[in-house]
Protein backbone atom coordinates (compact mmCIF):
# COMPACT_ATOMS: atom_id res chain seq x y z
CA UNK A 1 -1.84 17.40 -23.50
CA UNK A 2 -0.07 17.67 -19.92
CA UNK A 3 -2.39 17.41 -16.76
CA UNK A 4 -4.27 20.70 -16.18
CA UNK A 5 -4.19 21.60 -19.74
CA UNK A 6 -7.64 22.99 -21.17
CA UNK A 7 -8.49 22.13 -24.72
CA UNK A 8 -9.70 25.45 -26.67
CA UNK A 9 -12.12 25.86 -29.43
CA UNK A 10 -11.53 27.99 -32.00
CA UNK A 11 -12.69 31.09 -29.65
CA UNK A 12 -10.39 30.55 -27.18
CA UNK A 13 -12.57 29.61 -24.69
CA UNK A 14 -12.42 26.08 -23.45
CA UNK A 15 -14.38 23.49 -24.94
CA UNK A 16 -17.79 21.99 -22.95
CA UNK A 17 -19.20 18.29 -24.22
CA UNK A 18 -17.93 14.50 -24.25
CA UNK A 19 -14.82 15.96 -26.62
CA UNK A 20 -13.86 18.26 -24.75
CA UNK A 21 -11.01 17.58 -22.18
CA UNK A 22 -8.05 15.53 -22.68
CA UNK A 23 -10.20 12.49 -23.63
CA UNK A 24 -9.38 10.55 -20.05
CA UNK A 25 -12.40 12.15 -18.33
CA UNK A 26 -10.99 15.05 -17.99
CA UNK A 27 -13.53 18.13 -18.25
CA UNK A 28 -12.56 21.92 -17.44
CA UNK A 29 -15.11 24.62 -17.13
CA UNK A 30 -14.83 27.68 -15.80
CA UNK A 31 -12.53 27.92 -12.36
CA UNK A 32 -13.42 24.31 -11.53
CA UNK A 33 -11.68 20.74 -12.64
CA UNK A 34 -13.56 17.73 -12.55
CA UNK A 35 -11.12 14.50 -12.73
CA UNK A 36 -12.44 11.28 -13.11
CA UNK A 37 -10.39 8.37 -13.94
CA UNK A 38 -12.46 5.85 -12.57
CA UNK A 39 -10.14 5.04 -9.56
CA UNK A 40 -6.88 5.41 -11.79
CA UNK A 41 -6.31 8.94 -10.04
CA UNK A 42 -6.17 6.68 -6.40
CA UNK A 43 -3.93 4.28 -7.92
CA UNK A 44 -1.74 6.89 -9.15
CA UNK A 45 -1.43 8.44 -5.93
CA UNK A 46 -0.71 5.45 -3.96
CA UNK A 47 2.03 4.41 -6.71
CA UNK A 48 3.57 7.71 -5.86
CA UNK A 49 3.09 7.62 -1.75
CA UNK A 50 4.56 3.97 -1.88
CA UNK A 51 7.84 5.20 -2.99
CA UNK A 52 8.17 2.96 -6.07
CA UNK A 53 10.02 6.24 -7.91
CA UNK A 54 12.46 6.24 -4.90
CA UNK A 55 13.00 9.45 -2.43
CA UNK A 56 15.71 12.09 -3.37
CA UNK A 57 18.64 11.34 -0.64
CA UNK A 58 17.14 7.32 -0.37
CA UNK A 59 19.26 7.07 2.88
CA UNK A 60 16.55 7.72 5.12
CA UNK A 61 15.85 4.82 7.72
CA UNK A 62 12.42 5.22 8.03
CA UNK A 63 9.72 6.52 5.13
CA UNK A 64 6.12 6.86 4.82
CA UNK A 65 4.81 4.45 2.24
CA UNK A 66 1.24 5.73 2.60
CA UNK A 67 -0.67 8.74 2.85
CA UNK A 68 -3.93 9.04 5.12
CA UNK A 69 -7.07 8.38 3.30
CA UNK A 70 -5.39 5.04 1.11
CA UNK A 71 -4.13 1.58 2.93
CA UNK A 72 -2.42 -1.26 1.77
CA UNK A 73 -4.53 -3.09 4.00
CA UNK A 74 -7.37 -4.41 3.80
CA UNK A 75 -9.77 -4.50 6.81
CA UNK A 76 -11.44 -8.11 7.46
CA UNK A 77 -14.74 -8.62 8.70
CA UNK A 78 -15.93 -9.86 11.90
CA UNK A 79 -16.79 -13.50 9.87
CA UNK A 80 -13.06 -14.04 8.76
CA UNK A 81 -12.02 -13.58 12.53
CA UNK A 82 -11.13 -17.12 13.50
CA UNK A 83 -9.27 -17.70 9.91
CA UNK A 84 -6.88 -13.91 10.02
CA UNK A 85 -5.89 -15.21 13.60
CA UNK A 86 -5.25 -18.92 12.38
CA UNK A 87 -2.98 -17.05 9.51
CA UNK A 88 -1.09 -14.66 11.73
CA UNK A 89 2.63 -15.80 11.86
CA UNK A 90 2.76 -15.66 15.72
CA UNK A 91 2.85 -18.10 18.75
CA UNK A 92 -0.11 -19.75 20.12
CA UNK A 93 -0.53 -16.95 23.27
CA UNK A 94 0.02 -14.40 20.74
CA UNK A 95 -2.67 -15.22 18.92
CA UNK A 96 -4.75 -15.71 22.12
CA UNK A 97 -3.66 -12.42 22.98
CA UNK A 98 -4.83 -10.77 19.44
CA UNK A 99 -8.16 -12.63 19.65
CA UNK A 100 -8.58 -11.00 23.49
CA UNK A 101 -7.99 -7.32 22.27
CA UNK A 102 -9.51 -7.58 19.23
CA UNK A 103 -12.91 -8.92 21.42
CA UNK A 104 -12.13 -6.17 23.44
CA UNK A 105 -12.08 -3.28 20.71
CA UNK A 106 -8.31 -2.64 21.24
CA UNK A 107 -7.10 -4.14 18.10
CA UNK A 108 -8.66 -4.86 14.56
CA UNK A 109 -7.29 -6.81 11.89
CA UNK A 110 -6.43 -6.50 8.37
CA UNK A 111 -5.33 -8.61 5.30
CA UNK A 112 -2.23 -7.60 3.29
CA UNK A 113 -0.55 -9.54 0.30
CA UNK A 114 3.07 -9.08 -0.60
CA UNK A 115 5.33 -11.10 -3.57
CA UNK A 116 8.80 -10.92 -4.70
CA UNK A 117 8.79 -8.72 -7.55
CA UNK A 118 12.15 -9.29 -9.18
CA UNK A 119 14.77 -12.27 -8.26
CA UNK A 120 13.06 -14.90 -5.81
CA UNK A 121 16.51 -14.63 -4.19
CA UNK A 122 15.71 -15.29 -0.20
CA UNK A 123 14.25 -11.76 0.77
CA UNK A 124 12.92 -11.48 4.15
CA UNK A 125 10.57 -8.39 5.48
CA UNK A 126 8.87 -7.93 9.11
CA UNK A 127 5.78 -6.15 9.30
CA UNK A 128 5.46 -4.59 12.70
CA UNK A 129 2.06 -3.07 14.36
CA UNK A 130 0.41 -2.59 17.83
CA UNK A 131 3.45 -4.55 19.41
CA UNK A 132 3.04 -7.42 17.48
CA UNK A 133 6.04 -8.43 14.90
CA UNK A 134 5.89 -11.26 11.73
CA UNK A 135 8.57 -12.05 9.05
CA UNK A 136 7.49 -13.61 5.71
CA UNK A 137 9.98 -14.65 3.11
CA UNK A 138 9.05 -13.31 0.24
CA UNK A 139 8.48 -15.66 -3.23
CA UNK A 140 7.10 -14.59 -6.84
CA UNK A 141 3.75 -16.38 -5.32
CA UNK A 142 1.67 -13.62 -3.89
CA UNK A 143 0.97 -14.25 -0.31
CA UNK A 144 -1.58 -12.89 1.85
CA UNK A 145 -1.78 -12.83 5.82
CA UNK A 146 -3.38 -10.81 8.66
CA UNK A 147 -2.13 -8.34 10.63
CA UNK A 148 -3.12 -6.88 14.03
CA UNK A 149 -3.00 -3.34 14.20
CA UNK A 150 -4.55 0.23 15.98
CA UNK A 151 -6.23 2.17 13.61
CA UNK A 152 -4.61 5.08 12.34
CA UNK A 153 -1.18 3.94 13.70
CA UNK A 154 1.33 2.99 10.77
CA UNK A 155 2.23 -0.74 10.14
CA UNK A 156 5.77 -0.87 9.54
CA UNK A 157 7.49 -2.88 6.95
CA UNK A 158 11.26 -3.69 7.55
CA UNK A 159 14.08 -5.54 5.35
CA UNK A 160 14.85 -7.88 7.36
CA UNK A 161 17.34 -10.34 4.95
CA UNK A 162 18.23 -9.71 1.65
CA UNK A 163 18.53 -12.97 -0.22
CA UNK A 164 21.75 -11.59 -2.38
CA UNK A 165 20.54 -9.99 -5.38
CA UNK A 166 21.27 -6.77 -4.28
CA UNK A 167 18.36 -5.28 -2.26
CA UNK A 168 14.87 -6.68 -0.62
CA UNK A 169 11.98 -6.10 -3.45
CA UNK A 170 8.39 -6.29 -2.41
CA UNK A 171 5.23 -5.64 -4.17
CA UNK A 172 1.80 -5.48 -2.46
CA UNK A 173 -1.16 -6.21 -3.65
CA UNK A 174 -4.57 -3.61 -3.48
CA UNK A 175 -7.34 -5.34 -5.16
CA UNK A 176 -6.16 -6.21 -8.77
CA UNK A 177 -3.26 -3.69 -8.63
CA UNK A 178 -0.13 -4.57 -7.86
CA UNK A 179 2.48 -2.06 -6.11
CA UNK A 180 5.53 -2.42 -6.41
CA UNK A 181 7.58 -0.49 -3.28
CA UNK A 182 11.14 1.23 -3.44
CA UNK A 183 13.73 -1.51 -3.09
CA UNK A 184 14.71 -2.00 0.57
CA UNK A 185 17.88 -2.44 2.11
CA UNK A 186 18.58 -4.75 5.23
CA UNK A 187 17.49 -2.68 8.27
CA UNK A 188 15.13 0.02 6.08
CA UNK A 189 11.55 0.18 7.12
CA UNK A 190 9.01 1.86 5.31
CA UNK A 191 5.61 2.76 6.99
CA UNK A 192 2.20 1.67 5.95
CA UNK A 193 -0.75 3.67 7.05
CA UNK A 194 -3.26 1.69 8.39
CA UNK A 195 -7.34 1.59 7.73
């Protein structure tokens, strides 16, 4: 039964009670529609927003991977301070830096995990935010870091070196779901929203 669909009795009128609906949760009465999938409407939007069907006319340099109100980051607490900045991929006054404006309010921190999701053929990405830049080769192991960034502001991910089969693939991780984003060429950067 497609999406938005009412089941009908045999009066025509739609159907009230735990069989009624398309059997996912699904529950129409009157003007109003009730979806509940338990979170699976969420992860269906962010499968969407991180471009893992592609975007008409793919040669765009620069895409949104996420909409406002989901992240593929995950804000830490102010306990896991000292271990996201001994994980950041940066120099020693970097991190000194972070530490300062994250004391200061200016910055906050988040944890992200990425994998290679097809060929572990050498791909490279750099995630970009607030100024500060890391590059993570990318292996079937899932790998999570922290990132410094300004809330609101877009953490971008870039293909930095693809490892020769053919384009840079990257999944990232939200909880126990794993998101697989549009193949990237050297030089494409898609845009996270941050927390």
């Amino acid at each position: 039964m497609p999406l938005g669909a009412s089941r009908r009795g045999g009066n025509g009128r739609a159907q009230d009670g735990p069989d009624a609906g398309s059997g996912l949760g699904l529950n129409l009465s009157g003007n109003s529609t009730l979806l509940w999938l338990a979170g699976g409407g969420l992860l269906a939007a962010a499968l969407v927003s991180v471009g893992l069907f592609g975007v008409p006319g793919g040669d765009q340099k620069h895409q949104t991977a996420a909409t406002s109100g989901s992240s593929l980051i995950r804000p830490i607490g102010t306990a896991e301070t000292d271990q996201a900045i001994g994980r950041l991929m940066m120099s020693g006054p970097e991190k000194e830096k972070v530490r300062a404006e994250v004391a200061d309010g200016k910055l906050r921190l988040g944890w992200i995990t990425v994998s290679d999701n097809f060929d572990e053929d050498g791909d490279w990405v750099r995630v970009s935010a607030a100024g500060f830049r890391q590059d993570v080769l990318l292996k079937h192991a899932p790998f999570t870091f922290a990132i410094p960034y300004l809330p609101g502001t877009p953490v971008a991910v870039t293909g930095l070196v693809d490892g020769g089969g053919g384009d840079i693939t990257v999944s990232v991780y939200v909880g126990t779901a794993v998101l697989s984003l549009r193949p990237l060429k050297t030089g494409e950067t898609l845009q996270v929203s941050a927390p």
